[in-house]
Protein backbone atom coordinates (compact mmCIF):
# COMPACT_ATOMS: atom_id res chain seq x y z
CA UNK A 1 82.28 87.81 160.88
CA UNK A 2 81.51 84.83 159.26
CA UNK A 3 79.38 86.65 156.25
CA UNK A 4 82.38 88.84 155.95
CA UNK A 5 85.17 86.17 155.06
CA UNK A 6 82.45 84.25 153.30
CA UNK A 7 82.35 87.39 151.31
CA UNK A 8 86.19 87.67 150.85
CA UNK A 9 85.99 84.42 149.67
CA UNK A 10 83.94 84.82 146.96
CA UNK A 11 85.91 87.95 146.16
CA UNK A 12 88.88 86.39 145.81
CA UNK A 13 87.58 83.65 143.98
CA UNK A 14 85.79 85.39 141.16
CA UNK A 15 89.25 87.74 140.57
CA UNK A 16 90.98 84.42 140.83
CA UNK A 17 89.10 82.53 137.97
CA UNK A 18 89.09 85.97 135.90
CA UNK A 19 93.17 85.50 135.82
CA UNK A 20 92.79 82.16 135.15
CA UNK A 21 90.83 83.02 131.65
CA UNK A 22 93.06 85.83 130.66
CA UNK A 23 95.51 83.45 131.12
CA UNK A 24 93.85 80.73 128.98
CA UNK A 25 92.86 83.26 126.37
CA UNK A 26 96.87 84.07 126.29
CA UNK A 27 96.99 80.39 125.99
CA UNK A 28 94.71 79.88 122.83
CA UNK A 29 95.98 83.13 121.03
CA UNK A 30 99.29 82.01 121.35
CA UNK A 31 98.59 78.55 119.79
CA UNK A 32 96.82 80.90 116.82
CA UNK A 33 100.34 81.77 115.84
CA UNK A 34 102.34 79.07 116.78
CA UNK A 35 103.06 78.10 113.45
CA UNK A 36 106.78 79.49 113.11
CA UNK A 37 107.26 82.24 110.47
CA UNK A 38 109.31 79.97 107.89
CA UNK A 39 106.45 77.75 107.10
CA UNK A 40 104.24 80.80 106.45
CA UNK A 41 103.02 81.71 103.39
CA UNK A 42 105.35 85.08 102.14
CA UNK A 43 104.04 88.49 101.63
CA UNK A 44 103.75 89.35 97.75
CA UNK A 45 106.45 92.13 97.85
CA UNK A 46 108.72 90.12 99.80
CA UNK A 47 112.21 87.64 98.75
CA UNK A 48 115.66 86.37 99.91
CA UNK A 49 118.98 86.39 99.54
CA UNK A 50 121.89 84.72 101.31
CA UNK A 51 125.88 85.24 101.35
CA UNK A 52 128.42 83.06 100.96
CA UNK A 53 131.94 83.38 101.89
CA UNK A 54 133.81 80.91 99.52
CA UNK A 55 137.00 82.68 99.15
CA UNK A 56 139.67 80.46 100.77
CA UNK A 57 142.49 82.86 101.60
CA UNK A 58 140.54 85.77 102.49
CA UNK A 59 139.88 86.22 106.12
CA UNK A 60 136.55 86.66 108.39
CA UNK A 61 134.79 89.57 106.96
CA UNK A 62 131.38 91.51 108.35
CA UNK A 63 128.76 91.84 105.88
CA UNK A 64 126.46 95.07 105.65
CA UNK A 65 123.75 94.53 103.51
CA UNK A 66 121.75 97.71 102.74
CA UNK A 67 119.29 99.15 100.81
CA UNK A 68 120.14 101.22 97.62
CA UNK A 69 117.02 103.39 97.81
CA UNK A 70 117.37 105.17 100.55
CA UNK A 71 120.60 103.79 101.87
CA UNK A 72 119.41 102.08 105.27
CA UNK A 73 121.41 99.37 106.67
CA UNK A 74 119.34 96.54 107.03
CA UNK A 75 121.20 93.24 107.63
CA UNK A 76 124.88 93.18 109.72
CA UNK A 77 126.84 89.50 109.46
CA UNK A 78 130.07 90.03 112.01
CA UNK A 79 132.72 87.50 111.56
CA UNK A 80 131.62 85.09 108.41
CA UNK A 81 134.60 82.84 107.44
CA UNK A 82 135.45 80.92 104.50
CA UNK A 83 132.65 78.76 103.97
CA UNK A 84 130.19 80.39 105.82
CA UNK A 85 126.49 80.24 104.02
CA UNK A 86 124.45 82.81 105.92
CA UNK A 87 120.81 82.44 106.98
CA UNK A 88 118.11 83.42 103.89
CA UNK A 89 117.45 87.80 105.00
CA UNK A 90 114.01 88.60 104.11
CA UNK A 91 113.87 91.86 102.04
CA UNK A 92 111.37 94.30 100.38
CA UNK A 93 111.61 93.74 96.44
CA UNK A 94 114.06 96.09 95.51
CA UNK A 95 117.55 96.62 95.02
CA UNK A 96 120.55 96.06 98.17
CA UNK A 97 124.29 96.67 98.07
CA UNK A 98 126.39 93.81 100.22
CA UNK A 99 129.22 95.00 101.52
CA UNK A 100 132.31 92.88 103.10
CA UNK A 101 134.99 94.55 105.02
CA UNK A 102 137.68 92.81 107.16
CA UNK A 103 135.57 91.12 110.58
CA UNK A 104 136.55 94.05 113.32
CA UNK A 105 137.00 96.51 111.03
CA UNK A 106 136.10 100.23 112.31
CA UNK A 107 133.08 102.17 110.63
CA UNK A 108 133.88 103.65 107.39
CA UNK A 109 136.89 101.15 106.72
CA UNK A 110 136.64 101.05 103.09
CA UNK A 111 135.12 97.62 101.77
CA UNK A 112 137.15 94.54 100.45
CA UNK A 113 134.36 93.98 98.19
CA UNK A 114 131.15 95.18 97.25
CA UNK A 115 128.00 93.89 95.24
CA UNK A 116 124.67 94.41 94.28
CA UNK A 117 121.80 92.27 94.26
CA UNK A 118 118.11 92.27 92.67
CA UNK A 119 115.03 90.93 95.08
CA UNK A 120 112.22 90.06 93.05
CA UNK A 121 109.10 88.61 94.64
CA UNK A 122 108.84 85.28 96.12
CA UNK A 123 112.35 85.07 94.84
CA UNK A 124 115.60 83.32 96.81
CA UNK A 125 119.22 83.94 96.14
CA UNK A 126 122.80 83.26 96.86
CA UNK A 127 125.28 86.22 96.72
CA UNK A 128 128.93 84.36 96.68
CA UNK A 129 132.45 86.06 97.09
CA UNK A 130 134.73 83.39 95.64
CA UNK A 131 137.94 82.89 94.11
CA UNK A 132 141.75 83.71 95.58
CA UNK A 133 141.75 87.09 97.44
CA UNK A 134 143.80 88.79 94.84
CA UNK A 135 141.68 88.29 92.11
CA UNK A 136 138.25 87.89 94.63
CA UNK A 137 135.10 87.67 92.67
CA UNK A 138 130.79 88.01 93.20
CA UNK A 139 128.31 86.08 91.75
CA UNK A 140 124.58 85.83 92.05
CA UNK A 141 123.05 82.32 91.79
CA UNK A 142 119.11 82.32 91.45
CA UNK A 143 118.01 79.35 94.01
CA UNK A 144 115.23 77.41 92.41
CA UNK A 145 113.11 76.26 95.35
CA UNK A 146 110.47 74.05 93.70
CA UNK A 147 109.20 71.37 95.42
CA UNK A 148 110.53 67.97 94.35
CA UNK A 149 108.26 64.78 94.08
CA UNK A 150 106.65 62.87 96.97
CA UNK A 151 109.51 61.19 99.09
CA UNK A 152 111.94 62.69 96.69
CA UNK A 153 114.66 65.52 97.16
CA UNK A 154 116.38 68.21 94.83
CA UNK A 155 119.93 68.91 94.56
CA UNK A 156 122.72 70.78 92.87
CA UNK A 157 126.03 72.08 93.30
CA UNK A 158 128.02 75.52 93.09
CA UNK A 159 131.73 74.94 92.33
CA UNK A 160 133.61 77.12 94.62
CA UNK A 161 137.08 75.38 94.37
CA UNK A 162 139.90 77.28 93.49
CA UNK A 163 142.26 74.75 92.60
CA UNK A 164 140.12 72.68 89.95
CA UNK A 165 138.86 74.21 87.30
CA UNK A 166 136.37 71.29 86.60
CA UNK A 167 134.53 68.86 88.99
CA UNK A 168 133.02 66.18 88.64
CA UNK A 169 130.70 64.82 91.55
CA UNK A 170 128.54 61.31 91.42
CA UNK A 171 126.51 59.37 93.53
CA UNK A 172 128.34 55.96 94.36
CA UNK A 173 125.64 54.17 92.10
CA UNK A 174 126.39 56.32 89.20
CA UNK A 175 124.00 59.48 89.24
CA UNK A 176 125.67 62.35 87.96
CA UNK A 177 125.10 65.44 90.24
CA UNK A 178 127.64 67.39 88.18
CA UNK A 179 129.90 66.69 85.16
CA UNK A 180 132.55 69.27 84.64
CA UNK A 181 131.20 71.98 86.65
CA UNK A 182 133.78 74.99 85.84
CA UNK A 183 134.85 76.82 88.83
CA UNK A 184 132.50 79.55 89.99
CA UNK A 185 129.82 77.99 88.62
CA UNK A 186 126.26 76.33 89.22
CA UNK A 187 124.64 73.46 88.24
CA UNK A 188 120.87 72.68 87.46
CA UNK A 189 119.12 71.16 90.31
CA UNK A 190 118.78 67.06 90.15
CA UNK A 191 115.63 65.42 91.50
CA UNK A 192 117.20 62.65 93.94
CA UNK A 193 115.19 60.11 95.98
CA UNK A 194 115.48 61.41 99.70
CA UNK A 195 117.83 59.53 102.14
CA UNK A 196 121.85 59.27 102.66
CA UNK A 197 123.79 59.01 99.64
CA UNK A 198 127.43 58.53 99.45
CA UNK A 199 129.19 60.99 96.99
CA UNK A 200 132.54 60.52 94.52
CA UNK A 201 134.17 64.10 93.82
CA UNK A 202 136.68 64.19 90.96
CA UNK A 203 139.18 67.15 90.35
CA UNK A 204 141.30 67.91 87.67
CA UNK A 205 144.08 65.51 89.67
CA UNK A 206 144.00 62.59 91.57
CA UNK A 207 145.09 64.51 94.49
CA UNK A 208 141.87 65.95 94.14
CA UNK A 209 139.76 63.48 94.75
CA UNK A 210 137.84 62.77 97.55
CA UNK A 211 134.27 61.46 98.62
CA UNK A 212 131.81 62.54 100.80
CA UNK A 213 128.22 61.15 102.16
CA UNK A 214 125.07 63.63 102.56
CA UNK A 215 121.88 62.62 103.72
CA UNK A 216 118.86 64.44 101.92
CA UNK A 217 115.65 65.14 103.71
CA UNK A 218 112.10 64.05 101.77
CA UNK A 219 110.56 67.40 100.36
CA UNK A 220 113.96 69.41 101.08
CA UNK A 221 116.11 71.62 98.60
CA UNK A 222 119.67 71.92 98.83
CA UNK A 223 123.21 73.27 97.04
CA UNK A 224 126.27 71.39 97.73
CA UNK A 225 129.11 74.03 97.68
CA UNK A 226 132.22 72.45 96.10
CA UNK A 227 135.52 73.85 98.56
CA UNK A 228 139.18 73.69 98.80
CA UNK A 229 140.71 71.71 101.56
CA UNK A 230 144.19 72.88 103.36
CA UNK A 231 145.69 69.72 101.80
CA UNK A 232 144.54 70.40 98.27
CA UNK A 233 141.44 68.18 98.06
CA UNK A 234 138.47 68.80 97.40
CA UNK A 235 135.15 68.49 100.22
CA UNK A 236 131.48 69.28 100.02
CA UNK A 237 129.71 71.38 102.05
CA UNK A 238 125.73 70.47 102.01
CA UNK A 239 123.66 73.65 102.83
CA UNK A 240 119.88 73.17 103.21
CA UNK A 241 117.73 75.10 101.38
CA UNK A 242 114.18 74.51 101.55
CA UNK A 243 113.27 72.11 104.65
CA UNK A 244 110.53 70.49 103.60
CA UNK A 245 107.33 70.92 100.54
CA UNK A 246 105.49 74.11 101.35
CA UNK A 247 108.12 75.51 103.91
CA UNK A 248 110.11 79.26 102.48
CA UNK A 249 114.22 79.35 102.45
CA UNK A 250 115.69 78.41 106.24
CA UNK A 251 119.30 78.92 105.29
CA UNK A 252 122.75 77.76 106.40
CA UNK A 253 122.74 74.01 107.78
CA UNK A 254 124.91 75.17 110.41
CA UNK A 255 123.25 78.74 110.81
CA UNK A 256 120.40 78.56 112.52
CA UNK A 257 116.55 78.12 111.75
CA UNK A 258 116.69 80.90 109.14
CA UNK A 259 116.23 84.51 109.12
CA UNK A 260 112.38 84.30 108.63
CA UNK A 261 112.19 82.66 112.17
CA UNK A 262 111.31 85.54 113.93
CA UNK A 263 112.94 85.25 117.67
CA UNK A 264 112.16 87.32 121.21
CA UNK A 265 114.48 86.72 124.19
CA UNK A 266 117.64 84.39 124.15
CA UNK A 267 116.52 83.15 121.05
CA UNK A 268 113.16 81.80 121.97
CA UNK A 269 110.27 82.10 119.22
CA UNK A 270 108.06 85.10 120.29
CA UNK A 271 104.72 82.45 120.10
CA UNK A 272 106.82 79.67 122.57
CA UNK A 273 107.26 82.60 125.24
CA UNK A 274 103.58 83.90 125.17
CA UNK A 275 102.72 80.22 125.09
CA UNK A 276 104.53 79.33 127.45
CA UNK A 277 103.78 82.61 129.78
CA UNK A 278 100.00 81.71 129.19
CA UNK A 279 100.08 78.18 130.50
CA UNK A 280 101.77 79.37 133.15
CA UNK A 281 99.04 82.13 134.14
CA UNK A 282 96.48 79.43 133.77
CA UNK A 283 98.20 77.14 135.65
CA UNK A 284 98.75 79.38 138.35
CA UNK A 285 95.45 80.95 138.47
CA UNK A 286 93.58 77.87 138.45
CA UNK A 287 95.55 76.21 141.59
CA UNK A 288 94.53 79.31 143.42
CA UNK A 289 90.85 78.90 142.30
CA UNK A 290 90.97 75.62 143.47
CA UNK A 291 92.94 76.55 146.58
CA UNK A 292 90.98 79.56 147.54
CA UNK A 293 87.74 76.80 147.08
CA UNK A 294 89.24 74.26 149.54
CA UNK A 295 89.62 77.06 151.78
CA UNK A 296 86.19 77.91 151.80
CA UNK A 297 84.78 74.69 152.19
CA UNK A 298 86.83 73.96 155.13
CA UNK A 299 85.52 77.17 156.58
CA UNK A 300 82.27 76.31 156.21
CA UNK A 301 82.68 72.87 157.88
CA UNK A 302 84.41 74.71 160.72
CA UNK A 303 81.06 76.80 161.17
């Protein structure tokens, strides 16, 4: 009887501790790809593009962004509204048709709008709809995301107003970020130190102007999108880039991590779930070891 549970014992034990390094080996395979997808180096074939909504009297739209050869829908945007920057979409080099249609809209609605854009390799871009929804325009802005210098940032603005037809916008100690920047238009990037800076944003009338304050990250790349406020004046709307030296496009400031961030349930990175599932198998495992252990030592006392 008392070879038999010895016996057991063992069993038990040696399944135990094999569970405990599957779990582990989950463990250190999942900290092999715990680098998230963003700061990745990107395949050859592969660049981005991002849409803007900018137009100030149009309404929500949904974007479809799909591919020309072939005609596969790869990217849906549901309900973007004026002033919306949408997360970089990673894309194939090749050529893509956006299409915006009314947010809600039933399939085959005809579109509002419609656009094409080029994806060249280790490219980013910014596919805007701007202007008044009568006369509603596209544009394709090449983003330039080159590192700046150490502890420095880059910077530059797209004029999206549609009530001045120039801007003017200036650091408070006298740095020129733009000087009449015509309206659907984009400035060349400025190399900035990093840090908060406070901003003075001139119209075409007084009424116009306005200030703002943005606080640039070291390493980072960003557009500051020039929009019309209910009241007439003008306001700034910083959208991030490039995060940080060596990192590929994130996207929207208020969107999210980025397209290239590659998520598995309720949002959770696919590498923090198999971490996390790992540690937990390991954990486990190895208080049951441990348990199973104290068990058997107490048995043999007992004897």
């Amino acid at each position: 009887m008392t070879s038999s549970t010895s016996s057991r014992g063992s069993a038990i034990r040696s399944r135990l501790a094999r569970i405990a390094a599957f779990g582990a080996g989950v463990l250190i395979a999942a900290a092999g790809i715990a680098v998230p997808a963003a700061a990745q180096a990107a395949p050859a074939d592969t660049g981005w593009v991002r849409v803007a909504h900018l137009s100030p009297d149009t309404k929500a739209v949904d974007i479809e962004l799909t591919a020309v050869s072939g005609g596969e829908s790869l990217y849906r945007l549901s309900d973007i509204g004026y002033g919306v920057v949408s997360d970089y979409m990673s894309l194939p080099v090749g050529t893509y048709t956006v299409s915006m249609v009314g947010a809600g809209s039933p399939d085959g609605t005809t579109p509002a709008i419609t656009a094409t854009v080029d994806v060249a390799a280790g490219n980013a871009s910014t596919l805007a709809a701007f202007g008044l929804n009568a006369d509603l325009q596209t544009k394709v802005f090449a983003d330039d995301l080159t590192a700046p210098a150490d502890g420095d940032a880059r910077v530059r603005l797209i004029q999206a107003s549609t009530t001045a037809s120039e801007v003017d916008v200036a650091t408070t100690t006298g740095i020129a970020i733009a000087d009449k920047a015509a309206a659907g238009s984009a400035t060349g990037y400025a190399q900035v130190a990093s840090g908060p800076w406070d901003l003075d944003v001139s119209g075409t009338n007084a009424a116009q102007n306005s200030s703002a304050s943005i606080d640039l990250a070291a390493g980072s790349v960003s557009t500051l999108f020039v929009l019309d406020e209910p009241n007439g004046a003008l306001t700034i709307k910083p959208v991030v880039d490039s995060a940080s030296v060596g990192m590929a496009p994130i996207g929207g400031v208020e969107t999210g991590g980025g397209a290239l961030a590659h998520t598995g349930t309720e949002g959770a990175p696919v590498w923090t779930l198999a971490a996390s599932l790992g540690t937990l198998m390991a954990l486990a495992a190895v208080t049951l070891v441990v348990t199973a252990t104290a068990r058997g030592r107490r048995g043999k006392a007992v004897r």
